[in-house]
C-alpha atoms as a PDB file:
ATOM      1  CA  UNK A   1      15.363   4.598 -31.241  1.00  0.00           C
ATOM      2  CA  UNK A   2      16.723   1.235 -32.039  1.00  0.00           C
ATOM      3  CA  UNK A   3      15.553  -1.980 -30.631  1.00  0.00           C
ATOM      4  CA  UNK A   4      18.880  -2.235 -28.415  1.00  0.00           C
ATOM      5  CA  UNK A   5      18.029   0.853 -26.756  1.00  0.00           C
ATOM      6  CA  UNK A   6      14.678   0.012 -25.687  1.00  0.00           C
ATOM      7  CA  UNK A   7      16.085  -3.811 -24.401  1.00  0.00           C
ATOM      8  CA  UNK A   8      18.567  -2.028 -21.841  1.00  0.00           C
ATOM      9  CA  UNK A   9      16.157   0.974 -20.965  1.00  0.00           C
ATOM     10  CA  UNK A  10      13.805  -2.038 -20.007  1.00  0.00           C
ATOM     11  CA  UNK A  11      16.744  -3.844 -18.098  1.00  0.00           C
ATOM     12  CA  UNK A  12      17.550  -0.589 -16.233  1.00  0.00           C
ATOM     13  CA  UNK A  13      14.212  -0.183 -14.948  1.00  0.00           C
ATOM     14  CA  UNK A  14      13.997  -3.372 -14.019  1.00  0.00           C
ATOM     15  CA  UNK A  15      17.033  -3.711 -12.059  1.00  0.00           C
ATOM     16  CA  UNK A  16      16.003  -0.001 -10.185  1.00  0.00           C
ATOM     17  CA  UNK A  17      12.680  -1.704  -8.982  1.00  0.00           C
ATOM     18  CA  UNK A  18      14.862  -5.056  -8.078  1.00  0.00           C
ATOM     19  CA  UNK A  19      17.492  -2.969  -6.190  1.00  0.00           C
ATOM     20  CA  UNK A  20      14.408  -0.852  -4.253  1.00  0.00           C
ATOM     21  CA  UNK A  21      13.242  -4.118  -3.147  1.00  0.00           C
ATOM     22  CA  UNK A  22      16.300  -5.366  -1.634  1.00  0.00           C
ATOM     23  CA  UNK A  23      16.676  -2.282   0.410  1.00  0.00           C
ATOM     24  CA  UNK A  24      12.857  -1.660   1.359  1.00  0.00           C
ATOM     25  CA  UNK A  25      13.666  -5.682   3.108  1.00  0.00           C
ATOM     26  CA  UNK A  26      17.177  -4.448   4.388  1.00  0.00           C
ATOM     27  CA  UNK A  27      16.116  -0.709   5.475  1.00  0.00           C
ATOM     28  CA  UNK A  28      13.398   0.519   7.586  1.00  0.00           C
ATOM     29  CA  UNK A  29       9.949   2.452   6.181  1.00  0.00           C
ATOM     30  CA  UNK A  30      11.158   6.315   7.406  1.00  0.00           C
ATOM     31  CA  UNK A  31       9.247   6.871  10.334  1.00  0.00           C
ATOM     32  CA  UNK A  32       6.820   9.641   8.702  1.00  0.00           C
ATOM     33  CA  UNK A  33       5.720   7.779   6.570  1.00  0.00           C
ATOM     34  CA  UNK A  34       4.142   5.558   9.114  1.00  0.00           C
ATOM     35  CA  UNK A  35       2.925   8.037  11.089  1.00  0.00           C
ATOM     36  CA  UNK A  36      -0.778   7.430  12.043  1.00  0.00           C
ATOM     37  CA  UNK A  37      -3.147  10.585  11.051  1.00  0.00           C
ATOM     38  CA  UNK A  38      -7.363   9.771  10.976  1.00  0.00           C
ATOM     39  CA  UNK A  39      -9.164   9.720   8.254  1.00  0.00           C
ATOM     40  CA  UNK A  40     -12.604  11.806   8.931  1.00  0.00           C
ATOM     41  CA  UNK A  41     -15.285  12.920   7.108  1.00  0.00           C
ATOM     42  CA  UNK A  42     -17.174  16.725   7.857  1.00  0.00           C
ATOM     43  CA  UNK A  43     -20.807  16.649   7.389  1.00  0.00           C
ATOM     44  CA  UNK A  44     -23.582  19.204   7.178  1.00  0.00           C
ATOM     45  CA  UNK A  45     -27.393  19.557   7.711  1.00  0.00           C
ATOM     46  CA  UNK A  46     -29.820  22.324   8.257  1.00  0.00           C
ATOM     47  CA  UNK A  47     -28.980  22.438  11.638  1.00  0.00           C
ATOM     48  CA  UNK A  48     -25.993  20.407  12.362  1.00  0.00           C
ATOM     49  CA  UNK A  49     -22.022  19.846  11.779  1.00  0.00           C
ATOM     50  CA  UNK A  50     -20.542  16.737  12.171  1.00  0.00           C
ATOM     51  CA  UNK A  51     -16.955  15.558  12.185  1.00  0.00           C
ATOM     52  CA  UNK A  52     -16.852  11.304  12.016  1.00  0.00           C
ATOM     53  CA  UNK A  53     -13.141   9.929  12.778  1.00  0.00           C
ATOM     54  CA  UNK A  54     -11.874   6.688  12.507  1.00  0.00           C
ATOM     55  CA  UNK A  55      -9.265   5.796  14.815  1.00  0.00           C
ATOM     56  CA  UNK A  56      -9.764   2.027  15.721  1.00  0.00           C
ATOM     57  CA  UNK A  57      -7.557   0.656  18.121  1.00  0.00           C
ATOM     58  CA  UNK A  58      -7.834   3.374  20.432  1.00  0.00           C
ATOM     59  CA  UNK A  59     -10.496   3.914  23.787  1.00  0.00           C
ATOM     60  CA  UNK A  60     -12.250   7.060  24.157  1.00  0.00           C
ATOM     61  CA  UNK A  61      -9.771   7.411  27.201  1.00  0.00           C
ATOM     62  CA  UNK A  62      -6.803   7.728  25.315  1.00  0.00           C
ATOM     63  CA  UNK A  63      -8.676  10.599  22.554  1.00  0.00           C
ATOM     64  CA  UNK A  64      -8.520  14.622  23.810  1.00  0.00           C
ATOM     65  CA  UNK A  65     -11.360  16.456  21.790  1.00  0.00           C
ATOM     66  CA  UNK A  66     -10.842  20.008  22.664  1.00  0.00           C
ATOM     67  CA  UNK A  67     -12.333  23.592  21.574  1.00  0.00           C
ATOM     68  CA  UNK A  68     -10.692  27.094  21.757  1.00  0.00           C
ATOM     69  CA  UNK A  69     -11.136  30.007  19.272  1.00  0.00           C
ATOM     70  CA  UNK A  70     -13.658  28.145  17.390  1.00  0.00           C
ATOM     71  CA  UNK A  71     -10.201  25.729  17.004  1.00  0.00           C
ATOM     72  CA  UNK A  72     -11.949  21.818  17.296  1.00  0.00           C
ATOM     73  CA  UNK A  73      -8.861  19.742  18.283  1.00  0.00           C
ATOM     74  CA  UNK A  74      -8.818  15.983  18.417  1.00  0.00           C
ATOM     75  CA  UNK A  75      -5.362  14.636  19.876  1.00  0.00           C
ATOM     76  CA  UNK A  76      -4.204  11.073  20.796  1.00  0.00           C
ATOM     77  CA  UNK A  77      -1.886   8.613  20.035  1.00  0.00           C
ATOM     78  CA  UNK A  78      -1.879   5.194  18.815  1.00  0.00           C
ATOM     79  CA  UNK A  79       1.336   2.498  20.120  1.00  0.00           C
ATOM     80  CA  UNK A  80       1.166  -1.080  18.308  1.00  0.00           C
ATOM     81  CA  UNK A  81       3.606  -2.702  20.475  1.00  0.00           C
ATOM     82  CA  UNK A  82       5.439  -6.015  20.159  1.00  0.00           C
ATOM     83  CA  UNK A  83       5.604  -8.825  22.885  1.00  0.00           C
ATOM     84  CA  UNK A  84       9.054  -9.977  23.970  1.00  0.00           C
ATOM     85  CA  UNK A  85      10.866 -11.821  21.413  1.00  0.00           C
ATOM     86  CA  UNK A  86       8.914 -10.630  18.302  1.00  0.00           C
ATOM     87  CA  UNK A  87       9.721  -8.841  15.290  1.00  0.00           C
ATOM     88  CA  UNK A  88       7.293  -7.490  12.532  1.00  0.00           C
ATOM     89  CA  UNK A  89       7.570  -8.952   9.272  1.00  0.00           C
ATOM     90  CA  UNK A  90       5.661  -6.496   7.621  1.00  0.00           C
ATOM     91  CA  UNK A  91       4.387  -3.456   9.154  1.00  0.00           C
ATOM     92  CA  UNK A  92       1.628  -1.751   7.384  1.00  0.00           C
ATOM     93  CA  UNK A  93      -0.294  -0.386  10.244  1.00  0.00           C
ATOM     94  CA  UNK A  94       0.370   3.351  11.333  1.00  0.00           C
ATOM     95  CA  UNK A  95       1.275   4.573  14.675  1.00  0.00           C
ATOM     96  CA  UNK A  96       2.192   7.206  16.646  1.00  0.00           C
ATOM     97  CA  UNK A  97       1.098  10.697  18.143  1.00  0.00           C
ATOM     98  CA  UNK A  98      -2.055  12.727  16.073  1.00  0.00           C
ATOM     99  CA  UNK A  99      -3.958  15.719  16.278  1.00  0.00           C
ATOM    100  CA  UNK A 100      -5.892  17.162  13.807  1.00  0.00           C
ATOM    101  CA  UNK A 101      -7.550  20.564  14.176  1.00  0.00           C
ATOM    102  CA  UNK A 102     -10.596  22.057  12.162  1.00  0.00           C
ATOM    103  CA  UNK A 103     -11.730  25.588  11.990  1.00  0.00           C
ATOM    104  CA  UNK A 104     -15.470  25.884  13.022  1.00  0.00           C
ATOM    105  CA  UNK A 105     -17.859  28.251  11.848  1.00  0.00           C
ATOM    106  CA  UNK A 106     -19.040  31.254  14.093  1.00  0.00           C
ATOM    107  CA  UNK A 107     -22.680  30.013  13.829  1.00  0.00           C
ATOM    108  CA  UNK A 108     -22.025  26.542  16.139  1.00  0.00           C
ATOM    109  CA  UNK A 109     -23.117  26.688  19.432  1.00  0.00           C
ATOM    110  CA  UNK A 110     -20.089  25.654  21.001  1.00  0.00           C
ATOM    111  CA  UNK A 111     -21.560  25.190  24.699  1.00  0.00           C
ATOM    112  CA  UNK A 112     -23.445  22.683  23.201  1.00  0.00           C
ATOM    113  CA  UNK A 113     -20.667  20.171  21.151  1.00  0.00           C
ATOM    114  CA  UNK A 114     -20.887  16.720  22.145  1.00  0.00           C
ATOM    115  CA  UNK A 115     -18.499  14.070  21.120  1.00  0.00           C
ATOM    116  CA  UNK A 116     -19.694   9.581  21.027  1.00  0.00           C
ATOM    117  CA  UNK A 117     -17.194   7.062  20.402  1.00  0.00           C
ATOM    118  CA  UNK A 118     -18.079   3.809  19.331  1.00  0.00           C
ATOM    119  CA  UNK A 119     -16.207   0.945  17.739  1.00  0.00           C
ATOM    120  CA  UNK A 120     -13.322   3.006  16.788  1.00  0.00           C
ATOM    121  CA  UNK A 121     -15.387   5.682  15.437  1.00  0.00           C
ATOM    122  CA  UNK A 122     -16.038   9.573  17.265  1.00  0.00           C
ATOM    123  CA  UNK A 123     -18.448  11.403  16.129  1.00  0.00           C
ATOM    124  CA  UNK A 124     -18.381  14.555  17.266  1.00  0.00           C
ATOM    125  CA  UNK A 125     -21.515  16.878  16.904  1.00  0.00           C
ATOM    126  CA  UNK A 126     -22.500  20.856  16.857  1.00  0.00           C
ATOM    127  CA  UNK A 127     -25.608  21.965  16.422  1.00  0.00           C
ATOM    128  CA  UNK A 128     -25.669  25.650  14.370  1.00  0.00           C
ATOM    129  CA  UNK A 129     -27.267  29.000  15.810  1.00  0.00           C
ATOM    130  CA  UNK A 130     -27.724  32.477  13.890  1.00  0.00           C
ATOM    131  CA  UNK A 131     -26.153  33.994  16.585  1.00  0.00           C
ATOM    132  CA  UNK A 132     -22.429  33.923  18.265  1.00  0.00           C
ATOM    133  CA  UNK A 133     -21.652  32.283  21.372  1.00  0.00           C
ATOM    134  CA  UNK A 134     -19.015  32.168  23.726  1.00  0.00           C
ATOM    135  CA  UNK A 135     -16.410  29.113  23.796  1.00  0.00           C
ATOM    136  CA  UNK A 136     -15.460  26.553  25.354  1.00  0.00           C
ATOM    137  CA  UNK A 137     -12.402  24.427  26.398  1.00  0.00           C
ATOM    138  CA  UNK A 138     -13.085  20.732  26.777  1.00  0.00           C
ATOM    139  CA  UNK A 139     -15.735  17.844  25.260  1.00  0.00           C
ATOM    140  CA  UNK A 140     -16.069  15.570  27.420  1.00  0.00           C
ATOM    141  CA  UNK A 141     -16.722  11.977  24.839  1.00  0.00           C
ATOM    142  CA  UNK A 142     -19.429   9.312  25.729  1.00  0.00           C
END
């Protein structure tokens, strides 16, 4: 390849990243790719399962932590809204509607979940059994 190949293969390139950054200034972010989805982690000990999820800028009102079918949901939504007369600059922060959903193991004892949220953090807990037990609909979070 000759050295005059490589020079405009560099000047392409460069000009495709200058060209994306005009139009990421000009054009919207698509709105999925903004869209707001907690990050949790699943834990386990000898007689416990835990699911931790951040979702700061939300009150425990505005979370729905429900169970059906040994189905743990957690639904919500987060809004960043603008005051009258201003305009983001940059928007990095996610928004918008979630729910995530995690399949539980027949051993929790689901009469006994309990859900804690604290600084933008819900824990939710469920202790294990040996044995099956029935299920239930709604976690009520402290």
């Amino acid at each position: 390849m000759s050295e005059f190949t490589i020079d405009v293969e560099r000047e392409l390139n460069k000009l495709r990243k200058d060209i994306q950054n005009v139009v990421g200034r000009i054009i919207p972010v698509d709105e999925k790719g903004r869209r707001f989805r907690p990050a949790c982690d699943i834990i386990e000990s000898e007689d416990t399962y835990k699911i931790v999820l951040d979702i700061p800028g939300l009150s425990k009102n505005e979370v729905n932590v429900s169970l059906k079918d040994y189905v743990l949901t957690v639904r919500g939504e987060r809004v960043n809204e603008l005051d009258e007369g201003e305009v983001y600059r940059r928007h990095e922060r996610s928004d918008g509607v979630f729910s995530r959903s995690f399949a539980l193991p027949k051993n929790v004892v689901t009469s006994e979940v309990s859900a804690v949220f604290r600084t933008g953090v819900l824990t939710i807990s469920m202790p294990k059994s040996g044995t099956h037990h029935e299920d239930s609909t709604n976690i009520p979070i402290n």
